[in-house]
Structures are given as structure tokens and as C-alpha cells.
N, C-alpha and C. Protein backbone atom coordinates (compact mmCIF):
# COMPACT_ATOMS: atom_id res chain seq x y z
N UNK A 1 68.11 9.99 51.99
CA UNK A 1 67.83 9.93 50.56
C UNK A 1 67.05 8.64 50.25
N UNK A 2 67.84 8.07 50.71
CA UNK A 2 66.76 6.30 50.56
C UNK A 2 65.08 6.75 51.00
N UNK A 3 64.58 6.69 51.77
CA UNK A 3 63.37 7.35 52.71
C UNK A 3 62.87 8.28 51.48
N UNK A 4 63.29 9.26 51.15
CA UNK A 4 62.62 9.80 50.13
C UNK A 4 62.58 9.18 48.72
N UNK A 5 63.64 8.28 48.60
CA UNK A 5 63.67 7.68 47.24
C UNK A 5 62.43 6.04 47.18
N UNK A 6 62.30 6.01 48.33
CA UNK A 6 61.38 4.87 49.01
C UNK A 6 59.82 5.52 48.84
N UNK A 7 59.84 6.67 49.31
CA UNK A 7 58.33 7.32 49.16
C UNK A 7 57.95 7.51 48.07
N UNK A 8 58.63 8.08 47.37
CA UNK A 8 58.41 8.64 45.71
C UNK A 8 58.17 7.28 44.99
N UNK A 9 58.56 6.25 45.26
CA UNK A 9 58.29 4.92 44.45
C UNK A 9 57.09 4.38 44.90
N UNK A 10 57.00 4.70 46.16
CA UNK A 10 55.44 4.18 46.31
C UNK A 10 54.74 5.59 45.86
N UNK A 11 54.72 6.98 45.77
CA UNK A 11 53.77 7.59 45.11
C UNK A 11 53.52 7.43 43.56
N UNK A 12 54.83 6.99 43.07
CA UNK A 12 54.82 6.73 41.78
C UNK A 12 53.81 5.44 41.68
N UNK A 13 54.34 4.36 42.23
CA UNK A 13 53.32 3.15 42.18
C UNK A 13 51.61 3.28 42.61
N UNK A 14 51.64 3.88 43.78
CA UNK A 14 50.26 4.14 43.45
C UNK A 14 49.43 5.60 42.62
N UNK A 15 50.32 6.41 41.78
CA UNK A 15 49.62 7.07 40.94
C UNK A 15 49.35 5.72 39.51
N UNK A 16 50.34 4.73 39.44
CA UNK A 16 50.03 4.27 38.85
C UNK A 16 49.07 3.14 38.92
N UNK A 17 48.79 2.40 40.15
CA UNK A 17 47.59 1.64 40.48
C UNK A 17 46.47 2.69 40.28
N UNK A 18 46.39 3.60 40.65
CA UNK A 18 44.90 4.74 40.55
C UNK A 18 44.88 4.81 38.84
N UNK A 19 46.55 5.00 38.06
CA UNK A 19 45.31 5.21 36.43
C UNK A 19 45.03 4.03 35.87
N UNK A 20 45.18 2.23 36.76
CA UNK A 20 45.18 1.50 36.07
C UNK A 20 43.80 1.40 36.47
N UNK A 21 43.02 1.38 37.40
CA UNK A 21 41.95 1.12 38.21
C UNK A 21 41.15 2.16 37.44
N UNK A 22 41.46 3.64 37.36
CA UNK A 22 40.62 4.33 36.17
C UNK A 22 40.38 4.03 35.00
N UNK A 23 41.36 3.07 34.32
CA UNK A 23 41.56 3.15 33.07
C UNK A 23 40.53 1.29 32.77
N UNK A 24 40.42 0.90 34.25
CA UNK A 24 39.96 -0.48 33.85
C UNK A 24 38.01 0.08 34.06
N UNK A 25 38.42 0.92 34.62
CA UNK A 25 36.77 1.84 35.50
C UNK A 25 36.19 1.99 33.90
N UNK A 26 37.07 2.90 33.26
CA UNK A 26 36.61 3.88 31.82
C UNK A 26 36.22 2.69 30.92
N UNK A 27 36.62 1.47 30.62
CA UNK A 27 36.61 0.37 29.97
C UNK A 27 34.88 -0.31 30.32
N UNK A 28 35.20 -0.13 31.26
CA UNK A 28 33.95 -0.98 32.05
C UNK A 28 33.08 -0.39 31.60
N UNK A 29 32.87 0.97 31.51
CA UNK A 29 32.09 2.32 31.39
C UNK A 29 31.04 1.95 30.29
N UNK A 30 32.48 2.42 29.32
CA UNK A 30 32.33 2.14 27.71
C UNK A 30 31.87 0.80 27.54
N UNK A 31 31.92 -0.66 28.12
CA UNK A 31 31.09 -1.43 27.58
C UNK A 31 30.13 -1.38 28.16
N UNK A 32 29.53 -1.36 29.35
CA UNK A 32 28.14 -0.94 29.94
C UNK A 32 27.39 0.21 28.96
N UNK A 33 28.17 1.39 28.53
CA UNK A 33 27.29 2.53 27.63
C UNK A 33 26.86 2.04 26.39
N UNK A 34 28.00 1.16 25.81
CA UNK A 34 27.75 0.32 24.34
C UNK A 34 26.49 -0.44 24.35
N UNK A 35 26.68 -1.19 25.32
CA UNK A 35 25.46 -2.45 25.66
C UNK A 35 23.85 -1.38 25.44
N UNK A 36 24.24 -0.23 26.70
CA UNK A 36 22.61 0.34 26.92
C UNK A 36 22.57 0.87 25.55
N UNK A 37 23.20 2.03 24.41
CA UNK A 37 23.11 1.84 23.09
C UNK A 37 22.59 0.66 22.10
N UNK A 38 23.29 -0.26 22.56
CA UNK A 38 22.30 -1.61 21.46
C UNK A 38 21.10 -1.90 21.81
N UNK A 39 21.03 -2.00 23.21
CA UNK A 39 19.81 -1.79 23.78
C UNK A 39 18.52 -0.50 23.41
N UNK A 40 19.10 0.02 23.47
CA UNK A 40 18.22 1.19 23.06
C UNK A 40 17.94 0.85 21.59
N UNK A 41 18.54 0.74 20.77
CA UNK A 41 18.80 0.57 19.18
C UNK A 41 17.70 -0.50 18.69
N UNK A 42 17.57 -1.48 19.83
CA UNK A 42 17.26 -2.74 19.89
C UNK A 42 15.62 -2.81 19.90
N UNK A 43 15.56 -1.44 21.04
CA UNK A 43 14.14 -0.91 21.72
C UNK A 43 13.36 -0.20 20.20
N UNK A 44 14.24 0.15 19.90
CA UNK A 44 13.59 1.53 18.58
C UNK A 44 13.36 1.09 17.71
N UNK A 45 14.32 -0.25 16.90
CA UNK A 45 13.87 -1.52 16.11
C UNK A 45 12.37 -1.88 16.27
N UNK A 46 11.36 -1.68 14.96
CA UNK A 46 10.30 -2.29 15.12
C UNK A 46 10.08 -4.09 14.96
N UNK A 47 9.84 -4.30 15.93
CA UNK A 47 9.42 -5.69 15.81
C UNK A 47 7.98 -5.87 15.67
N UNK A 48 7.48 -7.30 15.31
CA UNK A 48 5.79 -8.12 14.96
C UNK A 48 5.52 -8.00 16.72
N UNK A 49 4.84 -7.73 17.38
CA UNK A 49 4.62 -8.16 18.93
C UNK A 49 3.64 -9.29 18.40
N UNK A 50 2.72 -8.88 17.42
CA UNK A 50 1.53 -10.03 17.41
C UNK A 50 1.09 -9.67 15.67
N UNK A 51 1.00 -10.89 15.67
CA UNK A 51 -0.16 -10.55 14.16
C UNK A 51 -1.90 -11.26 14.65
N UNK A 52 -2.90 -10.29 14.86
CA UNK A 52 -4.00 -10.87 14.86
C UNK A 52 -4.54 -10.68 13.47
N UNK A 53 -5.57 -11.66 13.30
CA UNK A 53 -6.41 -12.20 12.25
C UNK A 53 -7.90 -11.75 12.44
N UNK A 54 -8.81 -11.35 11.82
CA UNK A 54 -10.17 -11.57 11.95
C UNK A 54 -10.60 -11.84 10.27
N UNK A 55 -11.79 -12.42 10.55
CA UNK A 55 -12.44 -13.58 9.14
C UNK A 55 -14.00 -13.11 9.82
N UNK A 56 -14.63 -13.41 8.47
CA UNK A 56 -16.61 -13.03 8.29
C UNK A 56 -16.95 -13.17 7.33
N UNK A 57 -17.75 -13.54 7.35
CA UNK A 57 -18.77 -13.28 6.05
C UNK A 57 -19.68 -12.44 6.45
N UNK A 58 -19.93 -11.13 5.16
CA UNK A 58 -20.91 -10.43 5.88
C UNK A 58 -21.88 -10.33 4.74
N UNK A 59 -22.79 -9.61 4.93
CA UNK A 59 -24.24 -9.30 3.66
C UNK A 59 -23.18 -8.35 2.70
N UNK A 60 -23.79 -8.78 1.53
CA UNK A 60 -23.89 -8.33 -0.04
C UNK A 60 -25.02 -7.46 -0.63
N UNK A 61 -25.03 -6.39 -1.56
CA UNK A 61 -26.35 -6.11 -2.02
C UNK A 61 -26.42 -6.87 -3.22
N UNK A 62 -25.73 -7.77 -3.76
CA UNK A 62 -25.57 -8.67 -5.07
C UNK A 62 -25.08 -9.75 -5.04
N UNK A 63 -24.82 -10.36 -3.58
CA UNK A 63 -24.33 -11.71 -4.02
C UNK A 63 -24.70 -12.39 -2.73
N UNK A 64 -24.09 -14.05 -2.69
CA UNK A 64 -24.11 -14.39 -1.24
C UNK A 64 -23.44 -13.94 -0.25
N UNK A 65 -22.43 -13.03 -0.43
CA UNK A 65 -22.04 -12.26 0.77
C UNK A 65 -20.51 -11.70 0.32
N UNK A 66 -19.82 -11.66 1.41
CA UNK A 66 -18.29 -10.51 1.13
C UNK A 66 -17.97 -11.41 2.47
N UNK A 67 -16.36 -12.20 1.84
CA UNK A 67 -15.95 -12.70 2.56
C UNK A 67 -14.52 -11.87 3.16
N UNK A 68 -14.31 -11.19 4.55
CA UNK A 68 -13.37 -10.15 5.11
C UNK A 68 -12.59 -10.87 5.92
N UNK A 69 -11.11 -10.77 5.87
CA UNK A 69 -10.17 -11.12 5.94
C UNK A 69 -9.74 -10.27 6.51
N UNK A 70 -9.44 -9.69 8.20
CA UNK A 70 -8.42 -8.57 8.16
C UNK A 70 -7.06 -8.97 8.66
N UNK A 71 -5.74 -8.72 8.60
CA UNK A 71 -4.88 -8.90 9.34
C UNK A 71 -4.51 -7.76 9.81
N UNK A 72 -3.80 -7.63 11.17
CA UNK A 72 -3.15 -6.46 11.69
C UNK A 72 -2.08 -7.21 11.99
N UNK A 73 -0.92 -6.37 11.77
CA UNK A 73 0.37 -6.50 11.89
C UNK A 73 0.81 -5.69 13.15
N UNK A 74 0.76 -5.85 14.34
CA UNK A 74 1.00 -4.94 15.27
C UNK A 74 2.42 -4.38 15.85
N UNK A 75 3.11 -3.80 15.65
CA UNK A 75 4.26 -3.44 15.74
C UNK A 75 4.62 -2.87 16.89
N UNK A 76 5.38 -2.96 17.94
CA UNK A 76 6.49 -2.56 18.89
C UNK A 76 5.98 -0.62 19.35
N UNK A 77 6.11 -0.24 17.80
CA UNK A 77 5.63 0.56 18.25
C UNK A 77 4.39 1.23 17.16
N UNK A 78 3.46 1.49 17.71
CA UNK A 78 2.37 1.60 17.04
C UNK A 78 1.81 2.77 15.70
N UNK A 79 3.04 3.13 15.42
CA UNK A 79 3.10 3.86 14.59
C UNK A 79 3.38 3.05 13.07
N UNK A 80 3.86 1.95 13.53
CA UNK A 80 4.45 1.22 12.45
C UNK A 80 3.52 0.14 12.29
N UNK A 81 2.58 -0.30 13.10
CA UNK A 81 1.59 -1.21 12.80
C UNK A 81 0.93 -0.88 11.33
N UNK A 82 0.55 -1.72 10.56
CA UNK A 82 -0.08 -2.05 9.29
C UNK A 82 -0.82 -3.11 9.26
N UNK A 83 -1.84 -3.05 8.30
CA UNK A 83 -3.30 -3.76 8.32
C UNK A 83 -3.15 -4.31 6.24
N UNK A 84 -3.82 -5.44 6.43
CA UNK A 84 -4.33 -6.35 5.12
C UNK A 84 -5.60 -6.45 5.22
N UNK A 85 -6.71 -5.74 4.31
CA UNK A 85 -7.77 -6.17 4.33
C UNK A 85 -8.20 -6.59 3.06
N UNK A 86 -8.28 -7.99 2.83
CA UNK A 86 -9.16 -8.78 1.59
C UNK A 86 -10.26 -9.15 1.88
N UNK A 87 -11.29 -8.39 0.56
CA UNK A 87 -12.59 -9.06 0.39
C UNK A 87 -12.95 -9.56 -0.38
N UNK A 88 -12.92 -10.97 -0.17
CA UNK A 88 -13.48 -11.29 -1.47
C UNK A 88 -15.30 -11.33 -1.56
N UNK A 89 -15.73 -11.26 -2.46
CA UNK A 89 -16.75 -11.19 -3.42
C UNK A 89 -17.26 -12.29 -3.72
N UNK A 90 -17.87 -12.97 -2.91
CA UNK A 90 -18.58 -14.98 -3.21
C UNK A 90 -19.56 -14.59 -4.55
N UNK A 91 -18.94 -15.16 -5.56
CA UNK A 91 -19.66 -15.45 -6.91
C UNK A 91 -20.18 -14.16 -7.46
N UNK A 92 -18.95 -13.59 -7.54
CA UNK A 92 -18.88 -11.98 -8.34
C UNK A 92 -19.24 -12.46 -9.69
N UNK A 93 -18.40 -13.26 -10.09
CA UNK A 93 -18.29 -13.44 -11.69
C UNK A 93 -19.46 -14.58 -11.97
N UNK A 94 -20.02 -15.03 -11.59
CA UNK A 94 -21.22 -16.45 -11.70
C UNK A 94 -20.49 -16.91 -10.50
N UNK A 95 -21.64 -18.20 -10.49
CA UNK A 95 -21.87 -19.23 -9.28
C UNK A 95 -19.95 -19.83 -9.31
N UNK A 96 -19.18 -19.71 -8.11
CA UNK A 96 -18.11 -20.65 -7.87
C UNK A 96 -17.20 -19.48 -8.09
N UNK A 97 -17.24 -18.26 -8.75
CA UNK A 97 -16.24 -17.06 -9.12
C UNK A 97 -15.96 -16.27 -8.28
N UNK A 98 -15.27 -15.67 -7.42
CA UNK A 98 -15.36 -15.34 -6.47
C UNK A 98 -14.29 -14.57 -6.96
N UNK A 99 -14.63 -12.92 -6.29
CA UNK A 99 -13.35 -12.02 -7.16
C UNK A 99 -12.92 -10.89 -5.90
N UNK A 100 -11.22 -11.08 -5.18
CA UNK A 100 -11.23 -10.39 -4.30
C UNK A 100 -10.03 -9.50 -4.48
N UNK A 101 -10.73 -8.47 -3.60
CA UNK A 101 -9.66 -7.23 -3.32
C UNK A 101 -9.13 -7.17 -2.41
N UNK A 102 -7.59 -6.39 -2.46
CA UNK A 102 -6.69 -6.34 -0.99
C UNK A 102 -6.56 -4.45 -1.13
N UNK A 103 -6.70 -4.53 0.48
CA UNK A 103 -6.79 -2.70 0.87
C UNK A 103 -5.30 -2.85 1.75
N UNK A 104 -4.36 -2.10 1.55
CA UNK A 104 -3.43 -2.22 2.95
C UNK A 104 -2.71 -0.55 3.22
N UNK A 105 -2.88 -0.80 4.57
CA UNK A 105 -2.13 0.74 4.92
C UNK A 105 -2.15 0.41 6.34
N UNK A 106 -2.12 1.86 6.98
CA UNK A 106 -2.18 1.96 8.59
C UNK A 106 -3.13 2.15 9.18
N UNK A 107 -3.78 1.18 10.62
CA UNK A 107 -4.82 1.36 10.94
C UNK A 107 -4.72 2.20 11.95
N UNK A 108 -5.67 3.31 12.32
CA UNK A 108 -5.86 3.94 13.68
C UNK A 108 -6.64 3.65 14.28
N UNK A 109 -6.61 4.16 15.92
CA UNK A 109 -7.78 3.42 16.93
C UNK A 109 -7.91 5.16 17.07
N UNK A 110 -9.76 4.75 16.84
CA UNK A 110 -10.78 6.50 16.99
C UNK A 110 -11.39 6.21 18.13
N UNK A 111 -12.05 7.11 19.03
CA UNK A 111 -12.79 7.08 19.59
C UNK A 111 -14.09 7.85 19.67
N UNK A 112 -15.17 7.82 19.86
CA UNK A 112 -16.20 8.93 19.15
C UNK A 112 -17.88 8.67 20.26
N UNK A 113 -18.12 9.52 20.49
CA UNK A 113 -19.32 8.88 21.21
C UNK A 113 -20.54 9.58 20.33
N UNK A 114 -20.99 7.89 20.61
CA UNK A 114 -22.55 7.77 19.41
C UNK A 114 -23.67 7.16 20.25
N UNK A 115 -24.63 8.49 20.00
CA UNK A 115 -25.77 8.07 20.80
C UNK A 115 -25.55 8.07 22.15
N UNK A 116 -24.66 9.06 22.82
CA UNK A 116 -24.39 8.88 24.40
C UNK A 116 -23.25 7.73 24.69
N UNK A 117 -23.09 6.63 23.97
CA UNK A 117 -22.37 5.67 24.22
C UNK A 117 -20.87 6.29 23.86
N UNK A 118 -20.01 5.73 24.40
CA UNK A 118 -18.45 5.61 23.83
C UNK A 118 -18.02 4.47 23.32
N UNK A 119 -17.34 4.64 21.63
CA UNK A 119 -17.11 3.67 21.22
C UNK A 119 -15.43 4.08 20.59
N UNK A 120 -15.19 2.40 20.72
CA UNK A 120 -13.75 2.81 20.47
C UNK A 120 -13.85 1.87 18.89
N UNK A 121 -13.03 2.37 17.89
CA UNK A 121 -12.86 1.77 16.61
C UNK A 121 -11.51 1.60 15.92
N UNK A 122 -11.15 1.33 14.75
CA UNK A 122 -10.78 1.06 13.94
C UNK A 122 -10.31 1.48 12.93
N UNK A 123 -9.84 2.54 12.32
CA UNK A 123 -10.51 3.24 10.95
C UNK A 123 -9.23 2.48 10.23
N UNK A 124 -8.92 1.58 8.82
CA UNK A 124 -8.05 1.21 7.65
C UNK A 124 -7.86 2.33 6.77
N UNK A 125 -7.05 3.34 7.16
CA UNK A 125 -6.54 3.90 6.13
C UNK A 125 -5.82 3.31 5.00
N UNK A 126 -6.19 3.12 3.60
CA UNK A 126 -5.85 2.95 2.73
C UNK A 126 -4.35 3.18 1.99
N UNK A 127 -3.74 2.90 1.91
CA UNK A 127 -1.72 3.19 1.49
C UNK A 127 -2.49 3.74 0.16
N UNK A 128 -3.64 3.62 -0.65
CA UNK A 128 -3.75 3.48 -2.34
C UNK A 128 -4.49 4.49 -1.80
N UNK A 129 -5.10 5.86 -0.93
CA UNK A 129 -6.18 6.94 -1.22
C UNK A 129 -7.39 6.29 -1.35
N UNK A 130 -8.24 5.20 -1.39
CA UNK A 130 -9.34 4.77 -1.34
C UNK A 130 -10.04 5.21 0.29
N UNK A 131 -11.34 5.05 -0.21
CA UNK A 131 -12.18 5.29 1.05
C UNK A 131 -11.65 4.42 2.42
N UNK A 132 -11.69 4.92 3.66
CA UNK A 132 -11.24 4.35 4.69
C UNK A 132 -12.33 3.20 5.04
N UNK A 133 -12.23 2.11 5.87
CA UNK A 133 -13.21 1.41 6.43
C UNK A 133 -13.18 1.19 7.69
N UNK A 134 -14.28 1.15 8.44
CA UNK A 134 -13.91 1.12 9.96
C UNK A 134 -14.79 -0.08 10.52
N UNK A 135 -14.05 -0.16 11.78
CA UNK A 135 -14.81 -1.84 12.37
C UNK A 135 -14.60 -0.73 14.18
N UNK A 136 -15.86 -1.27 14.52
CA UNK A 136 -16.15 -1.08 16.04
C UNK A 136 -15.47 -2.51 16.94
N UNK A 137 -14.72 -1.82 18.21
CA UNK A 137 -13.95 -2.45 18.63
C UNK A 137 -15.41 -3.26 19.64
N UNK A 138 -16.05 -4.03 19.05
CA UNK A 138 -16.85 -5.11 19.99
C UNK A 138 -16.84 -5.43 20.97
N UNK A 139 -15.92 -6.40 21.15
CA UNK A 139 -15.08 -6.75 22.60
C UNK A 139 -13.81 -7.58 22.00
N UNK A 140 -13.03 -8.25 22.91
CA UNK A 140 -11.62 -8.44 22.84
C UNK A 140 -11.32 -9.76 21.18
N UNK A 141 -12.77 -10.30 20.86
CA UNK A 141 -12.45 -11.03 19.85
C UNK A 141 -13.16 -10.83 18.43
N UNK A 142 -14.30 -9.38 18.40
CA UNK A 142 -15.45 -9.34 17.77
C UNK A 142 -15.03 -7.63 17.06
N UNK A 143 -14.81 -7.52 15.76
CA UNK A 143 -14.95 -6.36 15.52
C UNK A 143 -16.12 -6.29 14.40
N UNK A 144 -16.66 -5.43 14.05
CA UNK A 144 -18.14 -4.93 13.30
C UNK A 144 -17.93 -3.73 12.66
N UNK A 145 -18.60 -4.10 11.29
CA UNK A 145 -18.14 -2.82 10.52
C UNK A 145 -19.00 -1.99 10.35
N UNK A 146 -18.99 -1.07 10.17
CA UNK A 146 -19.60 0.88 10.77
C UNK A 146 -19.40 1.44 9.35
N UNK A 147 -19.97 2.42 9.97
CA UNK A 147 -19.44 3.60 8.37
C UNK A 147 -19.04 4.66 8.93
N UNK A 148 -18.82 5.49 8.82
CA UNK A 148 -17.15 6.72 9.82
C UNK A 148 -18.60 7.13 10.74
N UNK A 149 -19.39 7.43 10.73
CA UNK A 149 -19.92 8.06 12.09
C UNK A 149 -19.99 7.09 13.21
N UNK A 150 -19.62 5.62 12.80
CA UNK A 150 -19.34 4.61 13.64
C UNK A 150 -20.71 3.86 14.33
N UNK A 151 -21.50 4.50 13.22
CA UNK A 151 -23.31 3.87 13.79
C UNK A 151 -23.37 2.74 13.07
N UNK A 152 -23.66 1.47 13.63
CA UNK A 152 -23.65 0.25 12.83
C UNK A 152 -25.02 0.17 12.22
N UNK A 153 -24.97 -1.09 11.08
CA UNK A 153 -25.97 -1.38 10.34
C UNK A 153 -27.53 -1.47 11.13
N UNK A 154 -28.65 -0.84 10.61
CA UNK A 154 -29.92 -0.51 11.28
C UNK A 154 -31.06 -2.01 10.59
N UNK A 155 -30.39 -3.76 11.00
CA UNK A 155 -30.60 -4.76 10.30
C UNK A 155 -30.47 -5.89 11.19
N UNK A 156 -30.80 -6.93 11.34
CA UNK A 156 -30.55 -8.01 11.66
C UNK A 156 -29.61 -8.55 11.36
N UNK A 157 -28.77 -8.60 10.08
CA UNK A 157 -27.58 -8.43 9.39
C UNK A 157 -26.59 -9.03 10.18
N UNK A 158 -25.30 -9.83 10.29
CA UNK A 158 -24.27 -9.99 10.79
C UNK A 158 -23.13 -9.40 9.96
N UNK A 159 -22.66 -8.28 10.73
CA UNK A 159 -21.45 -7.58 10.17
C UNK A 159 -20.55 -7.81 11.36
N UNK A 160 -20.10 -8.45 11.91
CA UNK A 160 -19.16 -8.69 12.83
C UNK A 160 -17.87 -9.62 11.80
N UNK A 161 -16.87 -9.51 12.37
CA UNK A 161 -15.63 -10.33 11.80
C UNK A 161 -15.08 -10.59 13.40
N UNK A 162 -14.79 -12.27 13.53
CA UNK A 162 -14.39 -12.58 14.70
C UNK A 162 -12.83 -13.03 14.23
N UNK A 163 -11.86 -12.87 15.62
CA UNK A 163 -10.64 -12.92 15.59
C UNK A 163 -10.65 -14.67 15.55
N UNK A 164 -9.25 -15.08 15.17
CA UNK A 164 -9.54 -16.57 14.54
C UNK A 164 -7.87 -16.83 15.16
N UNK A 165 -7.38 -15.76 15.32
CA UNK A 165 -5.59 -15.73 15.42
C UNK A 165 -4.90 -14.79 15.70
């Protein structure tokens, strides 16, 4: 009787080491699954990755020029990126008056080939329904503004806006 009352205490003891070792396993589990959840949560959260800047002055048909301001707000994930574009107007109102507008919404990147070339762009969709504006992606610091068929100005003209930030 002892011998069997001896075995049964160790099966008892180790059924109970096995649900403590499960039960410390399931724990472990659950904070490892929690963690990859915040993590994930964390991932899906849009964050700023970058805010770039571009600045220009470009030609006017009425004044000394249109001073362009763009910001992009670039977001984590690119659906959520948003754009600021102010122009102001150098001496809209007389000499020293300068009168500017802000456009803001979501920008998309187009691609379109003009004239055989491939060009990649820009287009500022407007949040307010106003006409879109688009800038040709130049190179990594230079964008240039187009009109939607993405054919730039046929001028000597400087329509470029260089990145500053």
C-alpha cells in the first residue's frame, strides 16, 4: 500500500508540476501576444517619418513673381501623408503687399510618359475641390511645376521649387 500510496503522490506531484509549467507557458504566451498586439497597433499608428519643405519663386503674369511654399507631411503610411501649399503673390495689392493663399489636401505620386520620356510627379489634390497642381519629380531636391499633362513651361522661365528641409 505504501508503494502505491508513494506513486500516486509523485503522479499527483508531477501532474501538478506539468499544470504549473503550462500555466507559467500560457502566461508567457499572453504577454509575448500582448506585446506583438501593441506592436502591431504601434505599426498602424500613423506617424511624421519626415516633413520635407520646398520654397521658389516662380514667374507671374502680373507681378514680380509667386512665392511657393510646399510642405509634405509624409506619413508612415502613405495614405495619410498631406501637403501645405502657400502662394504668396509679391505685391498683389501695390509695391510691399503681398497677398497669399494656402491649398491643403493629399498629395499623389502619377506617373505618365511625355514625349517618350517617363516622368514621375506630384499631383496636390485640394481638401477645398479647387483645381489640382502638379510639380515634376526633378531629381531628389528639385520639383517643377507642370500642368496635368505634366509638359513643363515652353520658356526660359524658372519654375522649379528646391527642397530647403
Amino acid at each position: 500500500i505504501n508503494l502505491k500510496h508513494l506513486t500516486m503522490k509523485k503522479v499527483i506531484m508531477l501532474a501538478a508540476l506539468v499544470a504549473a509549467l503550462a500555466s507559467c507557458q500560457s502566461k508567457a504566451n499572453k504577454a509575448a501576444e500582448a506585446e506583438a498586439d501593441s506592436l502591431a497597433i504601434e505599426a498602424l499608428t500613423p506617424t511624421v517619418d519626415e516633413t520635407a519643405v520646398y520654397e521658389g519663386v516662380l514667374p507671374a503674369a502680373d507681378g514680380p513673381g509667386i512665392r511657393y511654399i510646399l510642405t509634405l507631411n509624409m506619413q508612415a503610411n502613405p495614405v495619410d501623408t498631406v501637403y501645405t501649399l502657400d502662394m504668396t503673390y509679391l505685391d498683389a495689392d501695390g509695391k510691399g503687399k503681398d497677398k497669399t493663399f494656402t491649398s491643403k489636401g493629399k498629395p499623389q505620386m502619377i506617373q505618365k510618359t511625355v514625349k517618350n520620356q517617363p516622368k514621375k510627379a506630384i499631383k496636390l489634390n485640394p481638401s477645398d475641390g479647387s483645381e489640382p497642381v502638379y510639380f515634376i519629380i526633378a531629381n531628389d531636391t528639385t520639383l517643377t511645376l507642370t500642368n496635368d499633362s505634366l509638359q513643363e513651361a515652353v520658356s526660359n522661365l524658372n519654375y522649379d521649387i528646391i527642397r530647403v528641409k
